[in-house]
N, C-alpha and C. Protein backbone atom coordinates (compact mmCIF):
# COMPACT_ATOMS: atom_id res chain seq x y z
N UNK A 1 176.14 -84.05 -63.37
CA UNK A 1 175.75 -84.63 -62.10
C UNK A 1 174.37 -85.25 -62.26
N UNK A 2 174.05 -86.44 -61.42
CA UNK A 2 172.82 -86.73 -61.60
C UNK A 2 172.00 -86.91 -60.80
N UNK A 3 170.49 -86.91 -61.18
CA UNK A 3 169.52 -86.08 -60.61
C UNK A 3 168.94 -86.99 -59.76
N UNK A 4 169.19 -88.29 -60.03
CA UNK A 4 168.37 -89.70 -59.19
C UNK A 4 168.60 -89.74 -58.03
N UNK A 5 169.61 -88.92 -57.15
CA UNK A 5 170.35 -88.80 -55.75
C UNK A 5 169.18 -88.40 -55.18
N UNK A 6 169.15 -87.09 -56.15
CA UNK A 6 168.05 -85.60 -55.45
C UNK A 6 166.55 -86.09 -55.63
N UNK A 7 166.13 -86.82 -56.42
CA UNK A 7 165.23 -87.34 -56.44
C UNK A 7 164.85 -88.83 -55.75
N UNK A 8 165.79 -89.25 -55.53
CA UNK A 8 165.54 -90.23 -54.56
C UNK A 8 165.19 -89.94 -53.54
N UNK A 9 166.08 -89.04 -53.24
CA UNK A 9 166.06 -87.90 -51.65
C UNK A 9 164.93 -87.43 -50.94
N UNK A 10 163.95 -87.08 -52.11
CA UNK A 10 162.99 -86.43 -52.06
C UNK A 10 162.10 -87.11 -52.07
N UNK A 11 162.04 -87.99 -52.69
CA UNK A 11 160.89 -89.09 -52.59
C UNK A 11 160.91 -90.11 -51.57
N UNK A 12 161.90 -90.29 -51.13
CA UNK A 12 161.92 -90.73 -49.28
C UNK A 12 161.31 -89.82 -48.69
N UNK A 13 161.79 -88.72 -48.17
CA UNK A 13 161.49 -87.75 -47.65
C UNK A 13 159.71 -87.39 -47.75
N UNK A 14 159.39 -87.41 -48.92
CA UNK A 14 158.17 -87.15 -49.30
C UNK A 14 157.20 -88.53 -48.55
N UNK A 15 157.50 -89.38 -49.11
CA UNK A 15 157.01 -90.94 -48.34
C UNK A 15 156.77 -90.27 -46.89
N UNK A 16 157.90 -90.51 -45.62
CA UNK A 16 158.26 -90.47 -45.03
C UNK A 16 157.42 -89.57 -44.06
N UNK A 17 157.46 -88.67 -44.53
CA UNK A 17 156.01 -87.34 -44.39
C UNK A 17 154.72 -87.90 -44.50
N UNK A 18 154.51 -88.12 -45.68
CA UNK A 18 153.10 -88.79 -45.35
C UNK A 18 152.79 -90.15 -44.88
N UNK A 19 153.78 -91.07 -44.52
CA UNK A 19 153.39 -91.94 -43.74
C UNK A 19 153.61 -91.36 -42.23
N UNK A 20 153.76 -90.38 -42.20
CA UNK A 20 153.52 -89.73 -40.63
C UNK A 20 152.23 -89.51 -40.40
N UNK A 21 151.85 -88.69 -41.48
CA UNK A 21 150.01 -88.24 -41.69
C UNK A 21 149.47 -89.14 -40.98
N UNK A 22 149.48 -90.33 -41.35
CA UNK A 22 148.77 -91.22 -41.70
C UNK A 22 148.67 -92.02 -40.45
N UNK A 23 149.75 -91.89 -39.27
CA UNK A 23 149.83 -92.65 -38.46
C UNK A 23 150.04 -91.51 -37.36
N UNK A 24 148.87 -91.27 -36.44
CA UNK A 24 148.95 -90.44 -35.47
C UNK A 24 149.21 -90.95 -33.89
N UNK A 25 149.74 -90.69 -32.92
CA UNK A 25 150.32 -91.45 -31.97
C UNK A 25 149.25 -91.96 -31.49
N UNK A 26 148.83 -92.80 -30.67
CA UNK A 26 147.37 -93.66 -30.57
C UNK A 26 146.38 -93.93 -31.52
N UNK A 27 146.37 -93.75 -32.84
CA UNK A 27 145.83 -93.99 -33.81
C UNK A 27 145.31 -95.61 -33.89
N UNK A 28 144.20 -95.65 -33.58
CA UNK A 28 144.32 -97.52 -33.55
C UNK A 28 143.76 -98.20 -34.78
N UNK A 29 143.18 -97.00 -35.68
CA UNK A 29 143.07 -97.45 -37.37
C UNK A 29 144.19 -97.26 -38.13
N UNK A 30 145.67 -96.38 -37.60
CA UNK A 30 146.19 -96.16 -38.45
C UNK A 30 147.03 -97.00 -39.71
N UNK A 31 146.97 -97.00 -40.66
CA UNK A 31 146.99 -97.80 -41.77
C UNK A 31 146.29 -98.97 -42.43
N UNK A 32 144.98 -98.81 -41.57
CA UNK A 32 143.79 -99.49 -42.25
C UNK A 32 142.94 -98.93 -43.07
N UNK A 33 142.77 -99.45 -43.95
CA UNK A 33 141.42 -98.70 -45.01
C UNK A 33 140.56 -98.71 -44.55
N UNK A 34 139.71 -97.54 -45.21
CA UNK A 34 138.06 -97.73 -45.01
C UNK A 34 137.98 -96.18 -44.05
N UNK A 35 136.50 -95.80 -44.21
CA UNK A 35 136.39 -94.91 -43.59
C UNK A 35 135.46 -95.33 -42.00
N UNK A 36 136.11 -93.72 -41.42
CA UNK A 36 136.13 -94.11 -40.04
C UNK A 36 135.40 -93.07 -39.29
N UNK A 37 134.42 -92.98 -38.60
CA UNK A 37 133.90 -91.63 -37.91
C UNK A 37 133.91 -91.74 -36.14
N UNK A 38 134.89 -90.96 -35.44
CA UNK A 38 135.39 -91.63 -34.17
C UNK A 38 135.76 -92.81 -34.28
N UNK A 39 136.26 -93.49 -35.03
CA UNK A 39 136.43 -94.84 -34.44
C UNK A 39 135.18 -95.68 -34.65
N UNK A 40 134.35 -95.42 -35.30
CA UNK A 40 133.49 -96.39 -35.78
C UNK A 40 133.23 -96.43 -36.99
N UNK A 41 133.95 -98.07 -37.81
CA UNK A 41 133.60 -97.72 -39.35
C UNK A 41 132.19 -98.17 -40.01
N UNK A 42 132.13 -97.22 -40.90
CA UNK A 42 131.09 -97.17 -41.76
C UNK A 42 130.75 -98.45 -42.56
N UNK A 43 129.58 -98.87 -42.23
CA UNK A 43 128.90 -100.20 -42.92
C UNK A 43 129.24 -99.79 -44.69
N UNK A 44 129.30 -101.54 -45.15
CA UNK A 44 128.99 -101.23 -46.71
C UNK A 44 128.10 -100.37 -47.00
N UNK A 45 127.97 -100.15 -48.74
CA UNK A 45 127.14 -99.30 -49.11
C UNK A 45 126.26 -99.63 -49.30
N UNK A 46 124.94 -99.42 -49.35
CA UNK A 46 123.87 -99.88 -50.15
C UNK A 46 123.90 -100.17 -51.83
N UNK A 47 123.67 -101.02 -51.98
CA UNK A 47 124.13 -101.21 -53.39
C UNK A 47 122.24 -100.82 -53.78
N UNK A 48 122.80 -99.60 -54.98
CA UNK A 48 121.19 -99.23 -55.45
C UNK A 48 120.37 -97.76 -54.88
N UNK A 49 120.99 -97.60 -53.23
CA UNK A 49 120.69 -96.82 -52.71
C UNK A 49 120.87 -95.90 -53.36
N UNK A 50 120.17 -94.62 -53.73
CA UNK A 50 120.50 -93.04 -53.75
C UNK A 50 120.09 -92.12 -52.78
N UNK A 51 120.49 -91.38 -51.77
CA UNK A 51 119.42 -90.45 -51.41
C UNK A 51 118.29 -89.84 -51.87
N UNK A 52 118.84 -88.99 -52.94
CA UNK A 52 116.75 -88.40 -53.79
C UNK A 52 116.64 -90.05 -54.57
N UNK A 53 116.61 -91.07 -54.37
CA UNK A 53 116.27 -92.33 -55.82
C UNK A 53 114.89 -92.48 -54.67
N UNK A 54 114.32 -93.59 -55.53
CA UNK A 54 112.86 -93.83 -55.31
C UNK A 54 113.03 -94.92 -54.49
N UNK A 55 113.83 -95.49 -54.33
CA UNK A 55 114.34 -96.40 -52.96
C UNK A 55 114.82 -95.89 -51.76
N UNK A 56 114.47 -94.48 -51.61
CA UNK A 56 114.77 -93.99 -50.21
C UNK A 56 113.38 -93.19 -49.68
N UNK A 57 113.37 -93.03 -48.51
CA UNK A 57 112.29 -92.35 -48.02
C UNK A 57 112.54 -90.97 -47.17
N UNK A 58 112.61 -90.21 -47.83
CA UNK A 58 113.26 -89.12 -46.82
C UNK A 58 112.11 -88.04 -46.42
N UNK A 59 110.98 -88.46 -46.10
CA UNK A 59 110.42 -87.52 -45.27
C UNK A 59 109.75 -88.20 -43.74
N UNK A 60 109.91 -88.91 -44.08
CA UNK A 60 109.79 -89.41 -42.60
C UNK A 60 110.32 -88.96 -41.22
N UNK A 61 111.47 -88.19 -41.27
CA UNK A 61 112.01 -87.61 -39.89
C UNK A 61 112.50 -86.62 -40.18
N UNK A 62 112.16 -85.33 -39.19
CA UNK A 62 112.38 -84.39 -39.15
C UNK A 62 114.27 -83.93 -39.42
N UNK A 63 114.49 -83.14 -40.25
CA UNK A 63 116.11 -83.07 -40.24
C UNK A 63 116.29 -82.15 -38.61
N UNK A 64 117.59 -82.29 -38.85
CA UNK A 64 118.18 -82.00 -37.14
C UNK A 64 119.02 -80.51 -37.63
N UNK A 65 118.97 -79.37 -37.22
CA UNK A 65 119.73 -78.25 -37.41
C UNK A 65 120.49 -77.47 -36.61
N UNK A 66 121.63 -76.77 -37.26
CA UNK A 66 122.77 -76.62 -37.43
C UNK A 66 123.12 -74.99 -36.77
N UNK A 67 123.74 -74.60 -35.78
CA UNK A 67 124.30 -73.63 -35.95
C UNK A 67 125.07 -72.88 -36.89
N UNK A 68 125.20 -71.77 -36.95
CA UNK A 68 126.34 -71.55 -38.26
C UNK A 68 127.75 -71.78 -37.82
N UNK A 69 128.18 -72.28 -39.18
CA UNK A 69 129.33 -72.78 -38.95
C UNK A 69 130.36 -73.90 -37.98
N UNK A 70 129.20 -74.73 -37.49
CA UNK A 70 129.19 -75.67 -36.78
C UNK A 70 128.45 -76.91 -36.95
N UNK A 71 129.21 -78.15 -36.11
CA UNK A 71 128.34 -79.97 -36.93
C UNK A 71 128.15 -80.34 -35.11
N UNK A 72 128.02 -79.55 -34.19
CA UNK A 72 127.47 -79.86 -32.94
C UNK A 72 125.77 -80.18 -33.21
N UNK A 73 125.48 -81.14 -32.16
CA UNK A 73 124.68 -81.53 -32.77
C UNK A 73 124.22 -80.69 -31.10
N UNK A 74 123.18 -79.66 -31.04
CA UNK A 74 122.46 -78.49 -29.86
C UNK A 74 121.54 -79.89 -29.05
N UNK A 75 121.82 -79.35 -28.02
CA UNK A 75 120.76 -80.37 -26.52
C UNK A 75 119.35 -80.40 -27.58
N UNK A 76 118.91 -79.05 -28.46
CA UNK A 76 117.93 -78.90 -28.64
C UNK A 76 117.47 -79.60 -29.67
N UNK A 77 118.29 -80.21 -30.37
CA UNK A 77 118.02 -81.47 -31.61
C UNK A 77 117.97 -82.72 -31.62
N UNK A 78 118.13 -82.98 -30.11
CA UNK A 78 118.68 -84.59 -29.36
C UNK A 78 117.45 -85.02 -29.75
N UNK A 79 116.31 -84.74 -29.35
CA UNK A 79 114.90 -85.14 -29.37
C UNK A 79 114.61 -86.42 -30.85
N UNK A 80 114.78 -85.01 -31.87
CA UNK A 80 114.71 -85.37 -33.10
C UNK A 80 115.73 -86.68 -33.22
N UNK A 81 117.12 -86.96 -32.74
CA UNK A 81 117.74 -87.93 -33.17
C UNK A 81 117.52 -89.18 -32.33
N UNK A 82 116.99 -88.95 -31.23
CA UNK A 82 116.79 -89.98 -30.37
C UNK A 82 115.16 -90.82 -30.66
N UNK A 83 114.34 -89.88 -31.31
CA UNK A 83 113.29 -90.53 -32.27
C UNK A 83 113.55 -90.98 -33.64
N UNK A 84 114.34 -90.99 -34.18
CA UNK A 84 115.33 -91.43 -35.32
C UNK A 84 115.98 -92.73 -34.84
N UNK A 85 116.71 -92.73 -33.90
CA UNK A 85 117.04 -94.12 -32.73
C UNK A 85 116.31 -94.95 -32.84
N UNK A 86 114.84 -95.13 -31.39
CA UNK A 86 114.20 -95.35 -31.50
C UNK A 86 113.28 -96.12 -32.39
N UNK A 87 113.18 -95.70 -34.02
CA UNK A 87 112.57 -96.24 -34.95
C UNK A 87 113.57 -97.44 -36.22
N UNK A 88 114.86 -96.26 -35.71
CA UNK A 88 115.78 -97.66 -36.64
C UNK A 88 116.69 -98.59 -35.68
N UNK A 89 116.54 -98.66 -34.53
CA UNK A 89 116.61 -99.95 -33.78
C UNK A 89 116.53 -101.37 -34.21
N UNK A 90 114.90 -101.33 -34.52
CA UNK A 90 114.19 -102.80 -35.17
C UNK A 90 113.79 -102.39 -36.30
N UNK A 91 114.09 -101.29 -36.76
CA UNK A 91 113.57 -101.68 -38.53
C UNK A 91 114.61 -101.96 -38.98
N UNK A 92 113.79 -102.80 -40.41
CA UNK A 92 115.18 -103.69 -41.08
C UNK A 92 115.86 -103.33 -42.09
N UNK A 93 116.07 -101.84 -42.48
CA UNK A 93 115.66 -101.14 -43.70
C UNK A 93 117.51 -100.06 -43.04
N UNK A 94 117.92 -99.50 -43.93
CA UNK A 94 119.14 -98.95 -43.49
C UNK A 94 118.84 -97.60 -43.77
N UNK A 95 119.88 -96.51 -42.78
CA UNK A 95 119.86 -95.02 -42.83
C UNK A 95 121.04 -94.58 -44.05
N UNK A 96 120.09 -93.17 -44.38
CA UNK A 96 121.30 -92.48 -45.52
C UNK A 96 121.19 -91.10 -44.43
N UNK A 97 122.23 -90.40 -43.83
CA UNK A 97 122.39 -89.43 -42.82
C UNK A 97 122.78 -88.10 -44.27
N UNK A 98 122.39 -87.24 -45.12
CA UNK A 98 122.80 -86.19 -45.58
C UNK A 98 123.06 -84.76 -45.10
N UNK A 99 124.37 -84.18 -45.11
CA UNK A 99 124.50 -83.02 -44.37
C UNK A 99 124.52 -82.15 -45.53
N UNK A 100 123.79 -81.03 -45.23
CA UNK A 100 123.90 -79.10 -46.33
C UNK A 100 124.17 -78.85 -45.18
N UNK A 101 124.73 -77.36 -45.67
CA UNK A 101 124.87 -76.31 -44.91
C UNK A 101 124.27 -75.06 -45.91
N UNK A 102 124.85 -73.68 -45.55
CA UNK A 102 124.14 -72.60 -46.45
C UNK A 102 124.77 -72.15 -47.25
N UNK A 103 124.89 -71.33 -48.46
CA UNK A 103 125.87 -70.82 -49.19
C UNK A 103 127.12 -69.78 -49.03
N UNK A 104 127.06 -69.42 -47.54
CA UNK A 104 128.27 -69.14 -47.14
C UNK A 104 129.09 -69.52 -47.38
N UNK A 105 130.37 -69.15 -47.54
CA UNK A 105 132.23 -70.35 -47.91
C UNK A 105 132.37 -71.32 -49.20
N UNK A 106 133.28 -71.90 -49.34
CA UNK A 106 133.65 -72.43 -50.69
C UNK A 106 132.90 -73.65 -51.16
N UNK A 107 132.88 -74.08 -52.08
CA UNK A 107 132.13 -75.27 -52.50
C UNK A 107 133.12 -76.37 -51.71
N UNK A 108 134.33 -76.63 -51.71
CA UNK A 108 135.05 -77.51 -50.50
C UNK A 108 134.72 -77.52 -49.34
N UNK A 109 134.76 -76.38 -48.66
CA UNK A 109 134.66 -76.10 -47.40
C UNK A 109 133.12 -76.22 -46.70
N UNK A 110 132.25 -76.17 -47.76
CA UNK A 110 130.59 -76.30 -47.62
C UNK A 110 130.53 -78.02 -47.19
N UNK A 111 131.17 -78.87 -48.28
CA UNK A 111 131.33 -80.25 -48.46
C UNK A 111 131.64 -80.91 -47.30
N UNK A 112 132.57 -80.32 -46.88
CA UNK A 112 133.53 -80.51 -45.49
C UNK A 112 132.50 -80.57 -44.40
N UNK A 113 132.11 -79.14 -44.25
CA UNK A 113 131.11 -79.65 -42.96
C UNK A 113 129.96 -80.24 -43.31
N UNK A 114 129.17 -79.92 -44.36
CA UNK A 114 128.14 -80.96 -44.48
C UNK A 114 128.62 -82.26 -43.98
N UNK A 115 129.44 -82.85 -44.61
CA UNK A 115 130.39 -84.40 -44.24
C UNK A 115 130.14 -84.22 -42.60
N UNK A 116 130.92 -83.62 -41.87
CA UNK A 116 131.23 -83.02 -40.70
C UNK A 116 129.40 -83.19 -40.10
N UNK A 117 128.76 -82.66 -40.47
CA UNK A 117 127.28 -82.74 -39.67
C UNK A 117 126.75 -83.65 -39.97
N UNK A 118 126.41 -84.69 -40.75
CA UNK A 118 125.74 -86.04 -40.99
C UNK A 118 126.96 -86.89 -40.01
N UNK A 119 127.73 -86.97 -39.95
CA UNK A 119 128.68 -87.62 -39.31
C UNK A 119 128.58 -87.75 -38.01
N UNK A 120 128.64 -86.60 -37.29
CA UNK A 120 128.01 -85.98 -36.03
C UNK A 120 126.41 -86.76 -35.41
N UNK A 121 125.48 -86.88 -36.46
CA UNK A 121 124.34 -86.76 -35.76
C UNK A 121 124.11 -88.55 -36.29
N UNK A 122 125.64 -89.22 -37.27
CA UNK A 122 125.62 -90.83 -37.31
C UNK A 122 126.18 -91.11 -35.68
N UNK A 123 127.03 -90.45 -35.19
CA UNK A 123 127.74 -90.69 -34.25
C UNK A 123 126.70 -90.59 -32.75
N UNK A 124 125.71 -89.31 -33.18
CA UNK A 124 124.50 -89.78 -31.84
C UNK A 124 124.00 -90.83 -31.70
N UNK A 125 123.34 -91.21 -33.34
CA UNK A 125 122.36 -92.47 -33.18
C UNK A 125 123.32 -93.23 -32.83
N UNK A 126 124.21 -93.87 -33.45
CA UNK A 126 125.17 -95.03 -32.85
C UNK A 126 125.33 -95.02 -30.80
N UNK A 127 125.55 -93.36 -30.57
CA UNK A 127 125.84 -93.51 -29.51
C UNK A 127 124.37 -93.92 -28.59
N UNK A 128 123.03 -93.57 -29.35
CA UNK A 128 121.88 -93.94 -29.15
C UNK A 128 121.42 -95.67 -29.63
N UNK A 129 122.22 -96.25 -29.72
CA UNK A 129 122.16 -97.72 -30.08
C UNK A 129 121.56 -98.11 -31.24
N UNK A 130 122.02 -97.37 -32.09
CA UNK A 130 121.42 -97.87 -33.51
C UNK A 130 123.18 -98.40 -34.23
N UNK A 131 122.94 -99.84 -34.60
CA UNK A 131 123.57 -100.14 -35.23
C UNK A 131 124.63 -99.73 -36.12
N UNK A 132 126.31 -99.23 -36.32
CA UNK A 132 126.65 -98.51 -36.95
C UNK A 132 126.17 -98.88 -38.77
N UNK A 133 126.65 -100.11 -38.70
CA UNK A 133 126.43 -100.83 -40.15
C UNK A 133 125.49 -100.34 -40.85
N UNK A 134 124.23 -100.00 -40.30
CA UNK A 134 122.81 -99.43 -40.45
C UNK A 134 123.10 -97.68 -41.16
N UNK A 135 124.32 -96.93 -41.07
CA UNK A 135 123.98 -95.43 -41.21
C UNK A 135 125.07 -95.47 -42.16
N UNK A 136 124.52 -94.84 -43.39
CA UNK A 136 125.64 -94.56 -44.33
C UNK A 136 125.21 -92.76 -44.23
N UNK A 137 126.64 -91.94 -44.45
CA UNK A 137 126.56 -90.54 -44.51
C UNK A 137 127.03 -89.79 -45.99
N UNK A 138 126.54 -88.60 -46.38
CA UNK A 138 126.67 -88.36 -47.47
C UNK A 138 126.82 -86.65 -46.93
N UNK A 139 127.51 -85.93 -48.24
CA UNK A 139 127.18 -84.53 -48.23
C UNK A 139 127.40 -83.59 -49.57
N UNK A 140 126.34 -82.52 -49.27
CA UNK A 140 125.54 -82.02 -50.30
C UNK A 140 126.32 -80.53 -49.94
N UNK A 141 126.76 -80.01 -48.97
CA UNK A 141 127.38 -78.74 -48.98
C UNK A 141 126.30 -77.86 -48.92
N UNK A 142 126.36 -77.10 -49.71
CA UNK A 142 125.50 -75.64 -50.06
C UNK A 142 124.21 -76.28 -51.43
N UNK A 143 124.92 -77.79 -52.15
CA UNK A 143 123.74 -77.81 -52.94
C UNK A 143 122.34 -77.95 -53.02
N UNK A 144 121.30 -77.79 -53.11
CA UNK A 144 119.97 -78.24 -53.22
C UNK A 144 119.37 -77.74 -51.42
N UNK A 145 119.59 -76.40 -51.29
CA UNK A 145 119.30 -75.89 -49.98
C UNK A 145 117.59 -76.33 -50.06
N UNK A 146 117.14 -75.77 -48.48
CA UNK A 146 115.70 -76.15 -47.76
C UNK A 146 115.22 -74.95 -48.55
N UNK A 147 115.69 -73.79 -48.33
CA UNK A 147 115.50 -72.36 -48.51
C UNK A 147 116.11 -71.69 -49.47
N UNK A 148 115.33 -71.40 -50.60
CA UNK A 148 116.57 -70.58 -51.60
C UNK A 148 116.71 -68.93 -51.43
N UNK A 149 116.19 -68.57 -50.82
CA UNK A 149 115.79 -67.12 -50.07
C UNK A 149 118.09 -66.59 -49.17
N UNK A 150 118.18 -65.70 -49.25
CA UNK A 150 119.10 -65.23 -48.71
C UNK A 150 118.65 -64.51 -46.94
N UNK A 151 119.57 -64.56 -46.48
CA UNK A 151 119.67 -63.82 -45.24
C UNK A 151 119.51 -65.10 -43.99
N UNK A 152 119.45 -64.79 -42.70
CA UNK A 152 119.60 -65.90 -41.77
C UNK A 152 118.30 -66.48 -41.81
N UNK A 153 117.56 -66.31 -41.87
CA UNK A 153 115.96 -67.36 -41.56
C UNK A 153 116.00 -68.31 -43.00
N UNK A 154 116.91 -67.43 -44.03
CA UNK A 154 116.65 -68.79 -45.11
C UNK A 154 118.13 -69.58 -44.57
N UNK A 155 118.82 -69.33 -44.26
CA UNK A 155 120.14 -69.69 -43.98
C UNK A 155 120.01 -70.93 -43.17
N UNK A 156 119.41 -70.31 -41.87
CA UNK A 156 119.29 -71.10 -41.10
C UNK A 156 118.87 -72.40 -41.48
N UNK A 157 117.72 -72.64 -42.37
CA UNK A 157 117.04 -73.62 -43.02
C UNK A 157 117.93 -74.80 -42.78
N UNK A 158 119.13 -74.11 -44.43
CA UNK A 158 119.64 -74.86 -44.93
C UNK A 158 120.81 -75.12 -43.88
N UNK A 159 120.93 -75.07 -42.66
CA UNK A 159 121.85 -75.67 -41.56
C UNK A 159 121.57 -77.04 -41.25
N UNK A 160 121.74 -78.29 -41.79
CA UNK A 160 121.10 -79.55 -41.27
C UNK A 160 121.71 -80.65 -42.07
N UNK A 161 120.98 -81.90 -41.69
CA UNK A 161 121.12 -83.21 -41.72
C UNK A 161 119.98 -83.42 -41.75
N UNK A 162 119.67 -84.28 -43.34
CA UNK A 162 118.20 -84.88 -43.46
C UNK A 162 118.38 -86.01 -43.77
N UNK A 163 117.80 -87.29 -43.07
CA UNK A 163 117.36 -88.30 -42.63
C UNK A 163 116.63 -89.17 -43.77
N UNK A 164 117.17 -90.18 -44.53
CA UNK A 164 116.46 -91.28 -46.12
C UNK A 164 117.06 -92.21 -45.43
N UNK A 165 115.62 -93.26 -45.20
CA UNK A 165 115.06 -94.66 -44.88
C UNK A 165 115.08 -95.39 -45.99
N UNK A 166 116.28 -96.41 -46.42
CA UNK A 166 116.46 -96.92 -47.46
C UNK A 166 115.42 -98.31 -47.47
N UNK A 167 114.11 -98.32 -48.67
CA UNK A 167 113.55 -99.30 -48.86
C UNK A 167 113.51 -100.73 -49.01
């Protein structure tokens, strides 16, 4: 008997499935490329840009922090992003948004929300009128924490999104 039936079968089937993924009922990107955060896509990249490279400026604004286990961005961090707003409005220079979190959970799952919290606090400024094109987001997970110390006060640290003003 042959196997191309069952394997055909399956590979429809398989298709079929993931072009479901892919297309969620009101989905109004669905089957467009490119990445998307709410519904607003992400400007090109900086060509050259790195976050730590010597063409970024990352101490200039305070990072914005993180509950555990959460990419809400607290009433109490608005401040910080709405002076972040504010300054990249009219400058002509583009944002790199980087999310850590702490070494709690898996090296995936760290990645995830880091992604998840720079995303979040691209989605304030935008909603604060900063240009989307202007914010590229990145994430660092658990790597290269604020705090290398254990327990919640170092933890806490490393809960955030830090802010590189590309030169």
């Amino acid at each position: 008997m042959s196997k191309f039936p069952l394997h055909f079968a399956l590979a429809v089937a398989l298709g079929l499935s993931l072009s479901a993924c892919n297309k969620k009922k009101g989905d109004q990107y669905a089957g467009v490329d490119g990445d998307y955060v709410t519904g607003t896509p992400l400007g090109d990249r900086v060509e050259g840009a790195n976050f730590f490279g010597s063409s970024v400026n990352r101490g200039k604004f305070s990072p914005v922090q993180f509950a555990y286990d959460s990419y809400e961005v607290s009433s109490g961090e608005l401040p910080k992003i709405q002076q972040v707003a504010a300054d990249m409005k009219s400058a002509p220079g583009n944002l790199i948004i980087a999310g850590f979190t702490d070494d709690r959970g898996t090296d995936e799952y760290n990645r995830g929300l880091g992604e998840r919290r720079a995303q979040a606090v691209r989605q304030a400024l935008i909603n604060d009128g900063v240009p989307a094109g202007k914010i590229q987001t990145v994430s660092f997970g658990k790597e290269m924490p604020a705090d290398t110390g254990s327990g919640e006060a170092a933890w806490a640290k490393n809960r955030r999104a830090e802010f590189g003003v590309v030169k």
